[in-house]
C-alpha atoms as a PDB file:
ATOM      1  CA  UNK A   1      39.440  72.190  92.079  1.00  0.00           C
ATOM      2  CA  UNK A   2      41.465  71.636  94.883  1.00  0.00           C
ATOM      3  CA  UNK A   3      43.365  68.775  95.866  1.00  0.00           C
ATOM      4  CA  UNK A   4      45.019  68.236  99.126  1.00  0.00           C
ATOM      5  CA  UNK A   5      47.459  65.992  99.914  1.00  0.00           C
ATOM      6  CA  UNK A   6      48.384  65.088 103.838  1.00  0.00           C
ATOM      7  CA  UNK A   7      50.567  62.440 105.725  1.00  0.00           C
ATOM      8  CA  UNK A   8      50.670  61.534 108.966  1.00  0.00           C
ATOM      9  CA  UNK A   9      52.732  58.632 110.751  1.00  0.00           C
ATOM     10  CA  UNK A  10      52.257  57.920 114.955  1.00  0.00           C
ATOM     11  CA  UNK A  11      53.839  55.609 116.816  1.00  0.00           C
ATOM     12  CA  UNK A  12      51.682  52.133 117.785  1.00  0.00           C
ATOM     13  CA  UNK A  13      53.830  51.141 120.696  1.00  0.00           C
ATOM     14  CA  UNK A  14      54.597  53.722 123.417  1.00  0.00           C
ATOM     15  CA  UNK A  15      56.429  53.582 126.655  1.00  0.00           C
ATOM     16  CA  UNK A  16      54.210  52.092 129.139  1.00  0.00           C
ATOM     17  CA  UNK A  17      51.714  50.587 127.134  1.00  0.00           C
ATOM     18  CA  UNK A  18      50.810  46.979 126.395  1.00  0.00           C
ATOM     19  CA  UNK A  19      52.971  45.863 123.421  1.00  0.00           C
ATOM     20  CA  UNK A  20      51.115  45.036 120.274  1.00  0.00           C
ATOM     21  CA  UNK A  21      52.098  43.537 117.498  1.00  0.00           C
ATOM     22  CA  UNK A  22      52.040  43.329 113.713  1.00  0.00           C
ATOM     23  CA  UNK A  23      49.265  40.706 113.821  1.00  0.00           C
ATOM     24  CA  UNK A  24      46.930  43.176 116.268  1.00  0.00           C
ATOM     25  CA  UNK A  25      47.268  45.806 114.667  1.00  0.00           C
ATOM     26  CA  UNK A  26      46.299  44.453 111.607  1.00  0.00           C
ATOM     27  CA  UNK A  27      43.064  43.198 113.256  1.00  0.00           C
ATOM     28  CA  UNK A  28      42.336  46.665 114.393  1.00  0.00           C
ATOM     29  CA  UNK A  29      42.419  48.068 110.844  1.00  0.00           C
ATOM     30  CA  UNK A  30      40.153  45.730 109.758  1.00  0.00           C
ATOM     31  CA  UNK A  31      37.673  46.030 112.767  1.00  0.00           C
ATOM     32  CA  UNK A  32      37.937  49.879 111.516  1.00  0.00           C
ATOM     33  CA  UNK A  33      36.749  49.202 107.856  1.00  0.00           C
ATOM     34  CA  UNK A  34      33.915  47.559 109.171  1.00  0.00           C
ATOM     35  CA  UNK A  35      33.309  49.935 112.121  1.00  0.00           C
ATOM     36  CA  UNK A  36      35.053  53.156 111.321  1.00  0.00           C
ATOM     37  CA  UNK A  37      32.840  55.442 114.006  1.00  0.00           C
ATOM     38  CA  UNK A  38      34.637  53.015 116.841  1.00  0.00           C
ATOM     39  CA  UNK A  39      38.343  55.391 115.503  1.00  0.00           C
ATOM     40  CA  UNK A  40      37.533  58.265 113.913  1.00  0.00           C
ATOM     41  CA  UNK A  41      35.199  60.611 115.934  1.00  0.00           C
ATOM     42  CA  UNK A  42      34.191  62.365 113.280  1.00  0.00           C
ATOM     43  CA  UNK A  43      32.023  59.110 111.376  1.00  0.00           C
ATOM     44  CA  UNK A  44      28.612  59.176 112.705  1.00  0.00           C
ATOM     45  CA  UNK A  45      27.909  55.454 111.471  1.00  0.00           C
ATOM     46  CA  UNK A  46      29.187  52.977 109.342  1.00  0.00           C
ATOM     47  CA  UNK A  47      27.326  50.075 107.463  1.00  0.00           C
ATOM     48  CA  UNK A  48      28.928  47.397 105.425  1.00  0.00           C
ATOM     49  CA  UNK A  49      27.237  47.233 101.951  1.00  0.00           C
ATOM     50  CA  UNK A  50      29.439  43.954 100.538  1.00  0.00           C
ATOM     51  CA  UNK A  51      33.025  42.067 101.376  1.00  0.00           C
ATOM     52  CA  UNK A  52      34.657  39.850  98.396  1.00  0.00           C
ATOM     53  CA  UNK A  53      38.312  39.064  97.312  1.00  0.00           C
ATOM     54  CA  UNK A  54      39.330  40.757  93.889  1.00  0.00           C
ATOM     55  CA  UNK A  55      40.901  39.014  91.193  1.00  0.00           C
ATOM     56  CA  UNK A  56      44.421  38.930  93.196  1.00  0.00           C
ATOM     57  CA  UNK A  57      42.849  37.744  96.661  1.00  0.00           C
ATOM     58  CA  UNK A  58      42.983  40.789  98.833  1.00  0.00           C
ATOM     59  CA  UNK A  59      39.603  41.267 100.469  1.00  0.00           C
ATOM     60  CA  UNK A  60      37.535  44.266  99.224  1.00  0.00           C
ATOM     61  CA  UNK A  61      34.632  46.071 101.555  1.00  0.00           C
ATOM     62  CA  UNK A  62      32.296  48.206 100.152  1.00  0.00           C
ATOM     63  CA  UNK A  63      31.196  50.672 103.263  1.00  0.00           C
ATOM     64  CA  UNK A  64      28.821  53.294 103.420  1.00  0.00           C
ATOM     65  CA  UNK A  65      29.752  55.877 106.141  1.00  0.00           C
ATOM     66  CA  UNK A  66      28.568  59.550 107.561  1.00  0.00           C
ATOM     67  CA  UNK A  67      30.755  62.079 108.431  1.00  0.00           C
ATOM     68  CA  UNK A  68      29.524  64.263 110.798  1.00  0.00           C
ATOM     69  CA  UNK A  69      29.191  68.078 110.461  1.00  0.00           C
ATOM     70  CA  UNK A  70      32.846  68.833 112.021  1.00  0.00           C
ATOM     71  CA  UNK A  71      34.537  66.550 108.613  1.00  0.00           C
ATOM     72  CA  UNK A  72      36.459  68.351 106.034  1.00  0.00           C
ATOM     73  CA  UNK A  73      34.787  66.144 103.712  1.00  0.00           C
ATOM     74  CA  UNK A  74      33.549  68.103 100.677  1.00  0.00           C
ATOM     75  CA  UNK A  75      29.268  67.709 100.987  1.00  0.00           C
ATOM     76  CA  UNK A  76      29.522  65.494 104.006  1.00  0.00           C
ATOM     77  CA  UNK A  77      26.753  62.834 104.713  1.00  0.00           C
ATOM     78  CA  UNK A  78      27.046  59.712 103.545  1.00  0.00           C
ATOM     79  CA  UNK A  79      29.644  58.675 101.719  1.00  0.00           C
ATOM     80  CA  UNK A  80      30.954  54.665  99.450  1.00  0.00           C
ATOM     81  CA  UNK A  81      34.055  53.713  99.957  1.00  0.00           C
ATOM     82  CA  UNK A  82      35.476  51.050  98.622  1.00  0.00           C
ATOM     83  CA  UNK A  83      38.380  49.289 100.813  1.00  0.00           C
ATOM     84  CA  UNK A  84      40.755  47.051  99.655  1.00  0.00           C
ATOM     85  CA  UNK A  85      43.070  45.454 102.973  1.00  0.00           C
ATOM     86  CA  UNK A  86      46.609  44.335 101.645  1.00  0.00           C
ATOM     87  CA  UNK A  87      47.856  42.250 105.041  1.00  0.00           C
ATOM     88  CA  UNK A  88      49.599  42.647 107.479  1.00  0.00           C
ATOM     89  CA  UNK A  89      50.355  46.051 106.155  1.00  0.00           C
ATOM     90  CA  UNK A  90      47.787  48.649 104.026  1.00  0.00           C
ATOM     91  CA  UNK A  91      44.434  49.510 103.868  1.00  0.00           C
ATOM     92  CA  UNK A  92      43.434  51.802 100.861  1.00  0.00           C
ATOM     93  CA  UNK A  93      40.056  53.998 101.347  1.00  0.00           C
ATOM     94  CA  UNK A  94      38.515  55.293  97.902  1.00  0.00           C
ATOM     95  CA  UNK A  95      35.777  57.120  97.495  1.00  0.00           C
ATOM     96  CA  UNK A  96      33.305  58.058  95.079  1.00  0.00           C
ATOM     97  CA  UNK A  97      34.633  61.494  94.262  1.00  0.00           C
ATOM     98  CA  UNK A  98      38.165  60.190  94.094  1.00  0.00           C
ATOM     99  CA  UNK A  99      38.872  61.001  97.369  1.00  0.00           C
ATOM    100  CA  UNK A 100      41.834  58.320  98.725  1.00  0.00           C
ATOM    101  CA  UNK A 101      42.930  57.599 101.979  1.00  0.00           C
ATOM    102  CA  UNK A 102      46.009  54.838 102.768  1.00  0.00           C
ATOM    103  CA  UNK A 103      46.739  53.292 106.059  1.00  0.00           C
ATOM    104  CA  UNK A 104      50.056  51.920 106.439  1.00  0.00           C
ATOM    105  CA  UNK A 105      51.584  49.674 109.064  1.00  0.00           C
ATOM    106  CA  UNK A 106      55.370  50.197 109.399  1.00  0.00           C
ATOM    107  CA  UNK A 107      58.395  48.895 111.028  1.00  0.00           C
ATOM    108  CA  UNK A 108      61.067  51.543 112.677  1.00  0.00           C
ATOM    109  CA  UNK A 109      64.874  51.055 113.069  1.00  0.00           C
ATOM    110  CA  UNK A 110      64.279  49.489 116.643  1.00  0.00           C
ATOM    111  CA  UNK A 111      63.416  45.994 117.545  1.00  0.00           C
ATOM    112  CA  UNK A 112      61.378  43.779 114.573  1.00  0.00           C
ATOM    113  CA  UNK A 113      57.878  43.659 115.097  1.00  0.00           C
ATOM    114  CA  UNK A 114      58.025  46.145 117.895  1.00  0.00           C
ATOM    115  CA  UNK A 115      58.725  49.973 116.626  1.00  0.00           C
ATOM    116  CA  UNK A 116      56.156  50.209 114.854  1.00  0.00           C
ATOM    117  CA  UNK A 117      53.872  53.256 113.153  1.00  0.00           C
ATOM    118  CA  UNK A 118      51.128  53.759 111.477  1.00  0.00           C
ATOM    119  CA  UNK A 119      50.619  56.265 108.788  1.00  0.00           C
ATOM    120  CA  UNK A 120      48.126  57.697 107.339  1.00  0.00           C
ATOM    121  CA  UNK A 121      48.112  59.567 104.156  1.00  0.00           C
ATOM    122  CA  UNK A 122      44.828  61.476 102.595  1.00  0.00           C
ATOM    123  CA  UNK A 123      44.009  62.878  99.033  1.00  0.00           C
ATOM    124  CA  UNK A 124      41.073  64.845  99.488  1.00  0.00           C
ATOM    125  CA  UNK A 125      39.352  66.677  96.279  1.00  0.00           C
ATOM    126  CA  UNK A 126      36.848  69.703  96.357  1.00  0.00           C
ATOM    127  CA  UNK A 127      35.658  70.493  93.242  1.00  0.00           C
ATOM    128  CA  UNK A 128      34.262  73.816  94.392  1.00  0.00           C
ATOM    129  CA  UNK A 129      37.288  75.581  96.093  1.00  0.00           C
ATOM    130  CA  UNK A 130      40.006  76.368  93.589  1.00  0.00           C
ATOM    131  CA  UNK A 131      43.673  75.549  94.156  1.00  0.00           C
ATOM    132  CA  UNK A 132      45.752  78.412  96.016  1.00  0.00           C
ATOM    133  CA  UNK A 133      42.733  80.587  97.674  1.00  0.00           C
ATOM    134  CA  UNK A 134      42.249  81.577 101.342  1.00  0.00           C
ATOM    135  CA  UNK A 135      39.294  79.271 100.930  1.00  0.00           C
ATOM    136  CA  UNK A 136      41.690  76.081 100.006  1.00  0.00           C
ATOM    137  CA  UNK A 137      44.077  77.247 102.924  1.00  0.00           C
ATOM    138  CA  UNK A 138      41.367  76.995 105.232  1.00  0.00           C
ATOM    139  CA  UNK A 139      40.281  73.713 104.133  1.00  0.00           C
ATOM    140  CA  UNK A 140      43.739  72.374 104.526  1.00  0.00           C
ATOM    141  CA  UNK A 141      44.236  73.083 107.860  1.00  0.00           C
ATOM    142  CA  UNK A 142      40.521  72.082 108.726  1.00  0.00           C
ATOM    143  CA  UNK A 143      41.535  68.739 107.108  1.00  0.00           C
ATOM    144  CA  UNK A 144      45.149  68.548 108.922  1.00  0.00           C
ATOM    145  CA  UNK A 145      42.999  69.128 112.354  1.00  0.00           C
ATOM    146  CA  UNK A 146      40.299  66.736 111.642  1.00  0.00           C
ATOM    147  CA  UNK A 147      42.207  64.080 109.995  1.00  0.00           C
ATOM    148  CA  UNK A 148      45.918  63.841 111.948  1.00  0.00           C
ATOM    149  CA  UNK A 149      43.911  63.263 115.840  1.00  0.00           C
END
């Protein structure tokens, strides 16, 4: 089995764009857990299966989405997840084959509330490729492409 582990941070506010802040940001991650093909091109379609708050009070949403052909995803098609939003600041993905995906909102050296990035970090698992082959290479960089846009 392979495991592959990726991070990637971007900043949210760039010179000459509209300033946003912590608080719209935030509201963009959560309009992507519930409609995830609207930011990453490679979901076909996402449907919202259930929303609750676990036992500490973070809201939990139970999605089904399809990744399309072009996803690193091991199997594609539709896949649970099961996201759990932490505001104004995380948003953990997990799916059913332990598959994890974070999305973090973070402040810079500069100016409170206005360098900000956002980083995401994957944990991807394929059972079928074995650690340290051409074939898990590959994969990586297919994942780096597909994931880091």
């Amino acid at each position: 089995m392979v495991i592959i582990n990726i991070g990637y941070t971007a900043p949210i506010n760039r010179p000459g764009q509209p300033l946003l802040t912590i608080s719209q940001v935030w509201a963009g991650l959560v309009r992507k857990v519930r409609h995830a093909e609207e930011f990453v091109p490679v979901i076909e379609y996402c449907n919202v299966a259930s929303e609750e708050k676990n036992a500490d009070g973070q809201l939990v949403i139970t999605r089904h989405v399809n990744f399309g052909k072009a996803a690193p995803v091991p199997g594609s098609g539709e896949v649970k997840e099961v996201c759990t939003l932490f505001p104004p600041h995380r948003v953990d993905f997990v799916q059913d084959d332990g598959t994890k995906v974070w999305n973090y909102v973070t402040q810079g050296p500069g100016k409170e509330g206005e360098d900000l990035y956002l980083t995401y970090v994957f944990e991807s698992r394929d059972r079928t490729i074995e650690q340290g082959t051409q074939e898990a290479v590959e994969l990586e960089e297919k994942f780096k492409t597909v994931s880091c846009i």
